[in-house]
Structures are given as structure tokens and as C-alpha cells.
C-alpha atoms as a PDB file:
ATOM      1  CA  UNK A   1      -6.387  -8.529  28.174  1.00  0.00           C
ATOM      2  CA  UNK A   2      -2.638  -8.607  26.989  1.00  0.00           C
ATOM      3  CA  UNK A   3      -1.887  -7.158  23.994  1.00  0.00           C
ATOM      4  CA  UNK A   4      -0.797  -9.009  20.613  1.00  0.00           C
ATOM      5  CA  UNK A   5       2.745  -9.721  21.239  1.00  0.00           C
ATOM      6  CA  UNK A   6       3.407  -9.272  17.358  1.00  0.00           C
ATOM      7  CA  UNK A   7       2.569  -8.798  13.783  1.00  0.00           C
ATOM      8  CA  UNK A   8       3.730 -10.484  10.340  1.00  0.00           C
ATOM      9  CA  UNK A   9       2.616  -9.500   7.337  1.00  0.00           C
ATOM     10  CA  UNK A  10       3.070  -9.588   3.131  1.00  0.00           C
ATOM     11  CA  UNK A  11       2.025  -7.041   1.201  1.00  0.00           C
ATOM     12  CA  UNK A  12       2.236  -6.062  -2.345  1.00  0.00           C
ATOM     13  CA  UNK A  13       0.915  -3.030  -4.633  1.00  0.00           C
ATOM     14  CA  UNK A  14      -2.298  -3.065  -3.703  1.00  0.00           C
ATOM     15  CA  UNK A  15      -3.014  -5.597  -0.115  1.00  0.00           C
ATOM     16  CA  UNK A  16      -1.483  -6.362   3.453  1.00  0.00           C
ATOM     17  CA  UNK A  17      -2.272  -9.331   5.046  1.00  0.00           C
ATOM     18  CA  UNK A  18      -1.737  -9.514   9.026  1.00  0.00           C
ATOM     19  CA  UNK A  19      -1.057 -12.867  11.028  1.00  0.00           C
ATOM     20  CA  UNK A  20      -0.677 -12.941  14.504  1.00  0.00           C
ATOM     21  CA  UNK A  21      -0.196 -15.510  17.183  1.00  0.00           C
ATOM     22  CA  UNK A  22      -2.873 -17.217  19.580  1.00  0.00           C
ATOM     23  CA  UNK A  23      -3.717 -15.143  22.657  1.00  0.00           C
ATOM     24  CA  UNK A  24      -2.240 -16.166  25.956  1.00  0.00           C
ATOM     25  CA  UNK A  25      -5.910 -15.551  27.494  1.00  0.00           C
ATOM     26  CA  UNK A  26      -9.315 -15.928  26.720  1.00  0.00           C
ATOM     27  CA  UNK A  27     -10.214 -13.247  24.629  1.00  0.00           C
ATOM     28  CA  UNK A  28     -13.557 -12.123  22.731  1.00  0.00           C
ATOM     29  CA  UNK A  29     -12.196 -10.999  19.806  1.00  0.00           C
ATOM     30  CA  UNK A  30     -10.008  -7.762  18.597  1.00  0.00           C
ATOM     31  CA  UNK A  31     -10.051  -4.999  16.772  1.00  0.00           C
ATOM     32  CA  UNK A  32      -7.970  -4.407  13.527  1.00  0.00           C
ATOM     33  CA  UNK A  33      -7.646  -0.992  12.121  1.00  0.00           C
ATOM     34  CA  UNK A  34      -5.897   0.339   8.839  1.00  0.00           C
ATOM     35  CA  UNK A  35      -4.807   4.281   8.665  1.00  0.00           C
ATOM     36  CA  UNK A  36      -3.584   6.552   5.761  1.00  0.00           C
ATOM     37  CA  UNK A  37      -3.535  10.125   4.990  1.00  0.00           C
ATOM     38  CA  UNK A  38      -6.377   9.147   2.977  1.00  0.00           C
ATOM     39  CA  UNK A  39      -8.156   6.122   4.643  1.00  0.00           C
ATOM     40  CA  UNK A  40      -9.298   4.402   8.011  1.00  0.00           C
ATOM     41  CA  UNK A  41     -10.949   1.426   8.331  1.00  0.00           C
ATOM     42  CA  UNK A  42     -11.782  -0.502  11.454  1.00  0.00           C
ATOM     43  CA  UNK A  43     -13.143  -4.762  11.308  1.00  0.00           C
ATOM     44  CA  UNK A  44     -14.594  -6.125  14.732  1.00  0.00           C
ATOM     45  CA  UNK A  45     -13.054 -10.010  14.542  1.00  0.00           C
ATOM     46  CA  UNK A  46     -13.607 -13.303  16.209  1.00  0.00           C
ATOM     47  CA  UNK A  47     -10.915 -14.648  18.964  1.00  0.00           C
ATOM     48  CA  UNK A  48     -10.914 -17.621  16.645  1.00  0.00           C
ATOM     49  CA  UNK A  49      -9.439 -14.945  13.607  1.00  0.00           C
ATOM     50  CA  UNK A  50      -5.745 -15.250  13.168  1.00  0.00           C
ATOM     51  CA  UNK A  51      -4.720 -13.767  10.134  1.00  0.00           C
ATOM     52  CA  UNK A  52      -6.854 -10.422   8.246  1.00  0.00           C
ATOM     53  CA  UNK A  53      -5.759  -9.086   4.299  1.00  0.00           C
ATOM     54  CA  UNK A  54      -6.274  -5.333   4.017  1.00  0.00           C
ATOM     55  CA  UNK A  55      -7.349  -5.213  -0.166  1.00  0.00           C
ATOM     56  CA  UNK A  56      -7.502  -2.379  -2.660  1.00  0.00           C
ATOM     57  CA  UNK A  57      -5.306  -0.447  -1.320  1.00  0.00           C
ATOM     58  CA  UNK A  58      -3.485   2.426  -3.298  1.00  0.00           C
ATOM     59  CA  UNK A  59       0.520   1.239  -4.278  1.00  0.00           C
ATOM     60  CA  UNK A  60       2.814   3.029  -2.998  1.00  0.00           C
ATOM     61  CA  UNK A  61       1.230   3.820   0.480  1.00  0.00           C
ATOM     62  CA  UNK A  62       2.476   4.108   3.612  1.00  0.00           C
ATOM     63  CA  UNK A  63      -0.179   2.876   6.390  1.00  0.00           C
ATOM     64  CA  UNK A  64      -0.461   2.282  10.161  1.00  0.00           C
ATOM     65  CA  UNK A  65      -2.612  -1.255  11.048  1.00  0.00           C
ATOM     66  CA  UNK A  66      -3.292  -1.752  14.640  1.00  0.00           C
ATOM     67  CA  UNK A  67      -4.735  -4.471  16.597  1.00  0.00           C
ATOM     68  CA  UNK A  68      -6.318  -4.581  20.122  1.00  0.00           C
ATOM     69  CA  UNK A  69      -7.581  -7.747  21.984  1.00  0.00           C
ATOM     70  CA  UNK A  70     -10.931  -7.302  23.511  1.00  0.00           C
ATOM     71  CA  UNK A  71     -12.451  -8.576  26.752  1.00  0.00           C
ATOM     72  CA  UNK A  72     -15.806  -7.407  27.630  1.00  0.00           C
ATOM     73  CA  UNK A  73     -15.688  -3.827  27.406  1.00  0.00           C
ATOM     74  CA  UNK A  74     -11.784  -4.371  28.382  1.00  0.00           C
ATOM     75  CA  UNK A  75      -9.029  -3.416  25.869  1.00  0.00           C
ATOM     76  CA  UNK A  76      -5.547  -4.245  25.585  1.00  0.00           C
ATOM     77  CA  UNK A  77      -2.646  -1.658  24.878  1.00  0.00           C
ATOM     78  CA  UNK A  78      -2.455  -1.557  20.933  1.00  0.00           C
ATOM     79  CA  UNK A  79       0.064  -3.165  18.703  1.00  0.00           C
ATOM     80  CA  UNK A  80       1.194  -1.258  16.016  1.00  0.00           C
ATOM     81  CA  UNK A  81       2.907  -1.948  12.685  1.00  0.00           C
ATOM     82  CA  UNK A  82       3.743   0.206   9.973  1.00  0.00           C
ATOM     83  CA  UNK A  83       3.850  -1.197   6.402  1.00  0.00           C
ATOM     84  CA  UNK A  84       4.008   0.424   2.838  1.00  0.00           C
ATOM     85  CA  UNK A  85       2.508  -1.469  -0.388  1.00  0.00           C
ATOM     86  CA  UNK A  86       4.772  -2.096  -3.272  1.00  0.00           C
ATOM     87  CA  UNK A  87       4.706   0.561  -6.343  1.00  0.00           C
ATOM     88  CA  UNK A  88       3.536  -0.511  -9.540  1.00  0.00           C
ATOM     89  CA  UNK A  89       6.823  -1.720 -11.354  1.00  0.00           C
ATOM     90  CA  UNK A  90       7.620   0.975 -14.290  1.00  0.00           C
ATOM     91  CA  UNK A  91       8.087  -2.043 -16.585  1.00  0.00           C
ATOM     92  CA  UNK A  92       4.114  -2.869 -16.236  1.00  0.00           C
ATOM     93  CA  UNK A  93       3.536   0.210 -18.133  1.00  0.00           C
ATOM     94  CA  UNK A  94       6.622   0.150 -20.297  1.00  0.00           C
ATOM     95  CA  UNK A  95       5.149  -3.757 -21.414  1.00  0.00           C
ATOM     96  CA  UNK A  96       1.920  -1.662 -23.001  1.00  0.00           C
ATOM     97  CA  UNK A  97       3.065  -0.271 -26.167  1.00  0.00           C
ATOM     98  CA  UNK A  98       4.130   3.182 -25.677  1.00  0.00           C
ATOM     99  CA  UNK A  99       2.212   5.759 -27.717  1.00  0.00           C
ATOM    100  CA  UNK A 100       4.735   7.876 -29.513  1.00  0.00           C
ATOM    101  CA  UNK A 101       5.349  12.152 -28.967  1.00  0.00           C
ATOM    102  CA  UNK A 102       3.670  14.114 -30.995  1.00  0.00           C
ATOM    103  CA  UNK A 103       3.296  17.415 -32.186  1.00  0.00           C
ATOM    104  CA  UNK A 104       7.803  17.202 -33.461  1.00  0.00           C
ATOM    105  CA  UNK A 105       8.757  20.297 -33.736  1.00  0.00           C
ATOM    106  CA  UNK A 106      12.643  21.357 -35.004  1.00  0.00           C
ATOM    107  CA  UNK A 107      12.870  25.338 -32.309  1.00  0.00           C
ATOM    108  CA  UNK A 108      16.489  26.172 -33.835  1.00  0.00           C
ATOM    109  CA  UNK A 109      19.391  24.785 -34.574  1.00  0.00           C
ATOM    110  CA  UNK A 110      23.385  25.473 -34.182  1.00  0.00           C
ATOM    111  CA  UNK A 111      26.806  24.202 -34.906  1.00  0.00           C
ATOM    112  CA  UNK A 112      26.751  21.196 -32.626  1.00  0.00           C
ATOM    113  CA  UNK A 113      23.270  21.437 -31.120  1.00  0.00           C
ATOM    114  CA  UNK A 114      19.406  20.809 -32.346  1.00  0.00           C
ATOM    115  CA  UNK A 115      16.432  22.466 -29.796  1.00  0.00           C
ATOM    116  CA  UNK A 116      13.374  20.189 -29.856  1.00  0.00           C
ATOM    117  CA  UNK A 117       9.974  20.399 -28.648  1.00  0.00           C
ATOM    118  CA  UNK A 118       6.939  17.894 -28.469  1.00  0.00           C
ATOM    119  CA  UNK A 119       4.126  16.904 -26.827  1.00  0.00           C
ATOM    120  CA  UNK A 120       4.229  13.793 -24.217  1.00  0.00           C
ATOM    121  CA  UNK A 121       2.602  11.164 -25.068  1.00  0.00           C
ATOM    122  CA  UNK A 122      -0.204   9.253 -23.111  1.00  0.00           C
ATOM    123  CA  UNK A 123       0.322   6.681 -20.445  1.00  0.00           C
ATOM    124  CA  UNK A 124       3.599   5.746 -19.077  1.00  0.00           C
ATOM    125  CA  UNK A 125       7.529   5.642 -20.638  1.00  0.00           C
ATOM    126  CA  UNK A 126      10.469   5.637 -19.345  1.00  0.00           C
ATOM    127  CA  UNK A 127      12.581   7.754 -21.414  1.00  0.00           C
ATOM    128  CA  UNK A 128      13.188   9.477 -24.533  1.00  0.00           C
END
């Protein structure tokens, strides 16, 4: 069979979604596949399937999603696309209330200058 002559796709932190165009020939289905450092996944789909989300990924990620068209036990060339997922916006976290540094301590101090230590605090910030 020919291969997919193309991918779209939307994403965001944590999905892709695929869409592809009708086959020029009568297929039985394809095969969609979804690689990370950390992850592969493979879904056997329908010739009638157009479109396939990808969910729970982890943000931030690059990953390689390839589809082959199926005919018997014929296989077409693969397409390939290569997509990332969206970080997590640093203003999620900064919308939480912050917990504050603790454990102030004054280390010394001179003419101009003051030497501070503390302990970070939990969950995200942005700066001090």
C-alpha cells in the first residue's frame, strides 16, 4: 500500500492528536506508533480511523509518532512526524500560593553588602 502522504497534529502539555487524509487505496487498516526515551506504544486501527490522540503524556517531551498503512500482511513505507508537548506554564505554579523560605539566616555582613542563607521552599517560584 502507499504510505500516508501526511500528518497534522495539536498537541499540548500532556496529548497529541494525529489526523491524516483518506487513503488513495483500499487499505485494512494502519499502524500508529508513539516513541520516547521513555515510552513506546503501538494501536492496530481501522481503515475507517482518521484521526488518533496520544494522552498522558509527560510535558515537555519530545516524541516520534509513526504511521503505516496495512494490506494483508503488506506494509507501506512509514510516515514520520516529530512533535514535542507543551511545558507546564511557570505561572500554573506561581497561581498556587508560594510557600515562603525558611530557615533566614543573616552569614555576615559588610559596608555595602548582607550574605544570606535559607532554605527553598516547597513547590514552584519564580524568584526571590
Amino acid at each position: 500500500p502507499s504510505a500516508v502522504e501526511f500528518l497534522n497534529h495539536s498537541r499540548n502539555s500532556n496529548a497529541v492528536t494525529v489526523s491524516w487524509p483518506s487513503a488513495r487505496s483500499l487499505l485494512d487498516g494502519y499502524i500508529i506508533s508513539i516513541s520516547s526515551e521513555s515510552l513506546m506504544k503501538e494501536e492496530i486501527l481501522p481503515s475507517t480511523k482518521r484521526t488518533f490522540s496520544f494522552n498522558s503524556l509527560s510535558p515537555g517531551t519530545d516524541f516520534l509518532i509513526s504511521i503505516i498503512a496495512t494490506k494483508g500482511l503488506k506494509r507501506s513505507h512509514p510516515t514520520v512526524l516529530m512533535v514535542s508537548t507543551s511545558f507546564i506554564p511557570v505561572s500554573y505554579f506561581l497561581a498556587l500560593d508560594p510557600d515562603p523560605p525558611s530557615d533566614l539566616l543573616i552569614l555576615g555582613q559588610e559596608e555595602h553588602t548582607i550574605y544570606l542563607s535559607w532554605k527553598l521552599p516547597q513547590g514552584g517560584f519564580e524568584r526571590f
